[in-house]
N, C-alpha and C. Protein backbone atom coordinates (compact mmCIF):
# COMPACT_ATOMS: atom_id res chain seq x y z
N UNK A 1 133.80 92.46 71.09
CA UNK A 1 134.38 92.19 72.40
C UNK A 1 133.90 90.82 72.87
N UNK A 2 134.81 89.79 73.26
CA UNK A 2 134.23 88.66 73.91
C UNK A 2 133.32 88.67 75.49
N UNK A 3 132.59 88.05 74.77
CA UNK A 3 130.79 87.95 75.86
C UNK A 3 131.61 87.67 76.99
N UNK A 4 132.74 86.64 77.70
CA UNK A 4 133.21 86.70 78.93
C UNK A 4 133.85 87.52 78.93
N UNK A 5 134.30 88.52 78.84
CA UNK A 5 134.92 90.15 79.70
C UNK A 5 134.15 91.10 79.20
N UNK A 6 132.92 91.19 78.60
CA UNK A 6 132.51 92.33 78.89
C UNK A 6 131.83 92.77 80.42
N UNK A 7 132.10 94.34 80.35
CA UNK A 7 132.09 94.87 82.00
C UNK A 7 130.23 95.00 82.01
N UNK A 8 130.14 94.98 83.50
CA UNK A 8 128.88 95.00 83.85
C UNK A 8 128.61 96.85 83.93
N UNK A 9 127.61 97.04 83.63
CA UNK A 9 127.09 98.33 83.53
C UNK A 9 127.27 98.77 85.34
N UNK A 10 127.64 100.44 84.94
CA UNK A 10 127.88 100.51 86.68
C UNK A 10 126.18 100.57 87.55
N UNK A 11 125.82 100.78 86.60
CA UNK A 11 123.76 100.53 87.13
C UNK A 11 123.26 99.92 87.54
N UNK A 12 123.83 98.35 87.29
CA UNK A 12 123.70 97.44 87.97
C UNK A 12 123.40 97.06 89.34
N UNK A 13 122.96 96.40 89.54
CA UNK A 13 122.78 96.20 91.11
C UNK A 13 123.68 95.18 92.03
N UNK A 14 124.44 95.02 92.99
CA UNK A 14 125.63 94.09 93.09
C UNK A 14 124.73 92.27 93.25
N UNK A 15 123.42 92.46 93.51
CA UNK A 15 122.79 91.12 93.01
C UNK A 15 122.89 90.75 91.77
N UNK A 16 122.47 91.75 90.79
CA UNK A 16 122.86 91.58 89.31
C UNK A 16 124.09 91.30 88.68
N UNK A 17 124.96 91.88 89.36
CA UNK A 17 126.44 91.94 88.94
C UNK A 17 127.31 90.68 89.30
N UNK A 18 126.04 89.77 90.69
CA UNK A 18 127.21 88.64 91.16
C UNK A 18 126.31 87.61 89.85
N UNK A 19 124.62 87.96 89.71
CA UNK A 19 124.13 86.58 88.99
C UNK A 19 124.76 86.83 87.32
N UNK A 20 125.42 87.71 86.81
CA UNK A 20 125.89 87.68 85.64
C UNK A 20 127.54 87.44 85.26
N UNK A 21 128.12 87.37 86.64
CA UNK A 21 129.54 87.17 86.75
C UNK A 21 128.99 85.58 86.85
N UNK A 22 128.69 85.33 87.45
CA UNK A 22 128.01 83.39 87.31
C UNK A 22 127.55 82.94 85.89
N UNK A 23 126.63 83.81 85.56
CA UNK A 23 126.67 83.30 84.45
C UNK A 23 127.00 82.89 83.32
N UNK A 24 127.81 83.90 83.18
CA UNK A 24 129.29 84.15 82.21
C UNK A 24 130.16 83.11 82.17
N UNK A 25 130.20 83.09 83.63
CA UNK A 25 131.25 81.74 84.13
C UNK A 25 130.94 80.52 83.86
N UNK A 26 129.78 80.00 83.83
CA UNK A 26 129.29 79.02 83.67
C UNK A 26 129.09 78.44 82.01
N UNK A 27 128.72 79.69 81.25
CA UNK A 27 128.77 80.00 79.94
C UNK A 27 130.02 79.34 79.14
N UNK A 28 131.31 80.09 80.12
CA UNK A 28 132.52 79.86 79.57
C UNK A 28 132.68 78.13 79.81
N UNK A 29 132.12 77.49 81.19
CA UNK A 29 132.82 76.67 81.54
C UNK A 29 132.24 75.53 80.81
N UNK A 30 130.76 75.73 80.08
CA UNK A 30 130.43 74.85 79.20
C UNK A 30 130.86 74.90 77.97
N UNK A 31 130.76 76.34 77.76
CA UNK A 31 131.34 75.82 75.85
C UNK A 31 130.15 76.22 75.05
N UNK A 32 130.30 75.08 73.74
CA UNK A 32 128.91 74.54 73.38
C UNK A 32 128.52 73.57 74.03
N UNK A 33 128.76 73.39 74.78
CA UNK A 33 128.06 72.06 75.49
C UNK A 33 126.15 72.64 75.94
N UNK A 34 125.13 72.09 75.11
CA UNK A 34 124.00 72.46 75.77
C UNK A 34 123.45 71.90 77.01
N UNK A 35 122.82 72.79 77.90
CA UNK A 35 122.37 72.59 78.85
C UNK A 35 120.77 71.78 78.63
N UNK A 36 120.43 70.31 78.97
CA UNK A 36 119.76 70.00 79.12
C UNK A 36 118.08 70.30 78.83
N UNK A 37 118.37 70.75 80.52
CA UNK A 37 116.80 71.47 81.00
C UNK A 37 116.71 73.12 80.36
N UNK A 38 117.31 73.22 79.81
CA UNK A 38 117.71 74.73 79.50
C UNK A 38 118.23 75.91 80.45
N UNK A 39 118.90 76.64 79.94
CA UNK A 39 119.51 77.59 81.01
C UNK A 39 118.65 78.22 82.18
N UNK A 40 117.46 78.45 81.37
CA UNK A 40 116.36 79.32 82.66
C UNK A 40 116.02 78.51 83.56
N UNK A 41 115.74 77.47 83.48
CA UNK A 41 115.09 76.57 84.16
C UNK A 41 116.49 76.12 85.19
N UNK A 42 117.43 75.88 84.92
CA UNK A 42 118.74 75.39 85.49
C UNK A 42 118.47 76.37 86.70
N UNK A 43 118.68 77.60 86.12
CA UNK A 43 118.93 79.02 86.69
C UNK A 43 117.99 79.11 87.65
N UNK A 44 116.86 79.31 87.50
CA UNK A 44 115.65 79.22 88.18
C UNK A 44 115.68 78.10 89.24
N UNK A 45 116.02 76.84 89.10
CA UNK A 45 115.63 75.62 90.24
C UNK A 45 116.89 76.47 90.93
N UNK A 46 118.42 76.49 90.68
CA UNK A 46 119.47 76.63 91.81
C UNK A 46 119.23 77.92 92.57
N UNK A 47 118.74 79.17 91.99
CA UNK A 47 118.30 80.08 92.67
C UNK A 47 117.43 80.44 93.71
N UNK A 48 116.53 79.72 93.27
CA UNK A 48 115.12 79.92 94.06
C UNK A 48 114.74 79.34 95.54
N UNK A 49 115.91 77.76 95.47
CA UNK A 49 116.03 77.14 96.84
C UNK A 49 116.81 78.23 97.65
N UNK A 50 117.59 78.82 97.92
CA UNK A 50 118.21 79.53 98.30
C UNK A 50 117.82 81.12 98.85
N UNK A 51 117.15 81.61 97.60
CA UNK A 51 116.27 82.57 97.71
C UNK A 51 115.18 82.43 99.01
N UNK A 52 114.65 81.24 98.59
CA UNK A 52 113.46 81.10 99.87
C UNK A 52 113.90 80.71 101.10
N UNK A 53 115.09 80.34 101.20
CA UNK A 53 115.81 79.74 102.61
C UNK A 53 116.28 80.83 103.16
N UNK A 54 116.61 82.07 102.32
CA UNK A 54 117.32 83.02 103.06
C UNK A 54 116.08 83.89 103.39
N UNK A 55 115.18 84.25 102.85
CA UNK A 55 113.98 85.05 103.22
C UNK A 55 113.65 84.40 104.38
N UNK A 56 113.30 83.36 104.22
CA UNK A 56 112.53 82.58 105.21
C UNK A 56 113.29 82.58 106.45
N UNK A 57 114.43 82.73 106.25
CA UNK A 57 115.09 82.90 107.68
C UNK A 57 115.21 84.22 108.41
N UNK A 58 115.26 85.05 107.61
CA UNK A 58 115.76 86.50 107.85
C UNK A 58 113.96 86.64 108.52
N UNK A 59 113.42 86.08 108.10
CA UNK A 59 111.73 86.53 108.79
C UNK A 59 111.39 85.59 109.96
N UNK A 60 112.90 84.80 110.30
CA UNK A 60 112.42 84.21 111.66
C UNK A 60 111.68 83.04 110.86
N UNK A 61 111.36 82.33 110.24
CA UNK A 61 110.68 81.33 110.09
C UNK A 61 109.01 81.98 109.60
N UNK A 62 108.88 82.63 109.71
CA UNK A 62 107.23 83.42 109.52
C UNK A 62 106.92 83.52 108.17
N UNK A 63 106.27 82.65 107.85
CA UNK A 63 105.99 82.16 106.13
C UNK A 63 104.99 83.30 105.74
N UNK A 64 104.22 84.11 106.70
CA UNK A 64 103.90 85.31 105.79
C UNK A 64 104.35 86.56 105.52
N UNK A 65 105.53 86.48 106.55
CA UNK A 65 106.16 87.80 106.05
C UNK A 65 106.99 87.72 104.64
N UNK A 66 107.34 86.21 105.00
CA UNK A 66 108.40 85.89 103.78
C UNK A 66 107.99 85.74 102.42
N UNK A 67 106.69 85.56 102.42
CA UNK A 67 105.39 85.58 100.97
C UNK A 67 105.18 86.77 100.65
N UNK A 68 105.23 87.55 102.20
CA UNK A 68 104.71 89.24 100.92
C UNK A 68 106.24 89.75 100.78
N UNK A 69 107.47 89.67 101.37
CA UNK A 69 108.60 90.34 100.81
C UNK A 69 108.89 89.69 99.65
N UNK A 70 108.42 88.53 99.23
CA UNK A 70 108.88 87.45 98.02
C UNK A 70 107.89 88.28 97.12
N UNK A 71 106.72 88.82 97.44
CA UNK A 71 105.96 89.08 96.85
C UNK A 71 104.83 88.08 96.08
N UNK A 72 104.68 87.34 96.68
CA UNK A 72 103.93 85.89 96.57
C UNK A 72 102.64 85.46 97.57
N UNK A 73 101.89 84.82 97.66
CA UNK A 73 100.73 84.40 98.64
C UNK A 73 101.54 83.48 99.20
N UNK A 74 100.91 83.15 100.65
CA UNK A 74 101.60 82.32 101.52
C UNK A 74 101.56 80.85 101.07
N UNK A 75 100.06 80.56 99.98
CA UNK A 75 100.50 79.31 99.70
C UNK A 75 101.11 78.81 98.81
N UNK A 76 101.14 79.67 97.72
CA UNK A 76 102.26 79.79 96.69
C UNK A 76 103.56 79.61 97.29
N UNK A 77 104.11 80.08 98.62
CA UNK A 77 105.12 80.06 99.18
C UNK A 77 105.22 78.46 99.97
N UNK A 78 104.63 78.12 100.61
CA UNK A 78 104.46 77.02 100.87
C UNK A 78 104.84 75.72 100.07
N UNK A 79 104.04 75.95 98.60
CA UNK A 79 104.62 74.56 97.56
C UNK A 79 105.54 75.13 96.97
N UNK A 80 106.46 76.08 96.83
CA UNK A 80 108.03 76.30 96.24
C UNK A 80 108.45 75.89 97.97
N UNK A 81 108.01 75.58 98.68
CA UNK A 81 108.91 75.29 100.11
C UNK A 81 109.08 73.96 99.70
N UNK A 82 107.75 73.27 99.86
CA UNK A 82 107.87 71.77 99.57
C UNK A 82 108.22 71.39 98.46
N UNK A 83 108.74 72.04 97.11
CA UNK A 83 109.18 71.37 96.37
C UNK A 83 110.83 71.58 96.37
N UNK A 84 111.12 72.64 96.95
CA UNK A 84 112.88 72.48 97.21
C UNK A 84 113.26 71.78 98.59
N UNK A 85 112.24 70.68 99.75
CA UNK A 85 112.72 70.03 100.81
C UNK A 85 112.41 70.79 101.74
N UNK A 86 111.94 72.23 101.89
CA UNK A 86 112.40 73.22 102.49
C UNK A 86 111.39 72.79 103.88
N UNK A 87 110.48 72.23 103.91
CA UNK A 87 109.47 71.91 104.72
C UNK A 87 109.46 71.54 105.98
């Protein structure tokens, strides 16, 4: 079966189900074309700004609530702030 239409397991979680419909997509839209920095790392930088912008907001701005729902120390949270601008 081709890797872009296979179905997502119904177990899935609809976070899981949107980051593998992306990925797929992205998959398709390169080709062989290799990715650089490599896929994880790609994956990882575009995610993670986002990730912490939306925590961080949903907690009101309160960098320690948003470290223990991230599951992270506050200063660990702090330099993924300052290294995506977030500061």
């Amino acid at each position: 079966m081709n890797e872009a239409v296979r179905e997502i397991p119904s177990s899935q979680s609809a976070l899981g189900e949107c980051v593998s419909r992306t990925v797929r997509r992205y998959l398709a839209d390169i080709g062989d074309t290799e990715c650089s920095e490599g896929l994880h790392a790609l994956v990882i930088r575009e995610v993670e700004g986002p990730l912490l912008r939306e925590v961080l907001a949903f907690h009101d701005g309160n960098q320690s609530r948003a470290a223990a729902v991230l599951g992270i120390n506050r200063a660990t949270l702090r330099k993924k702030l300052a290294a995506h601008g977030l500061l």
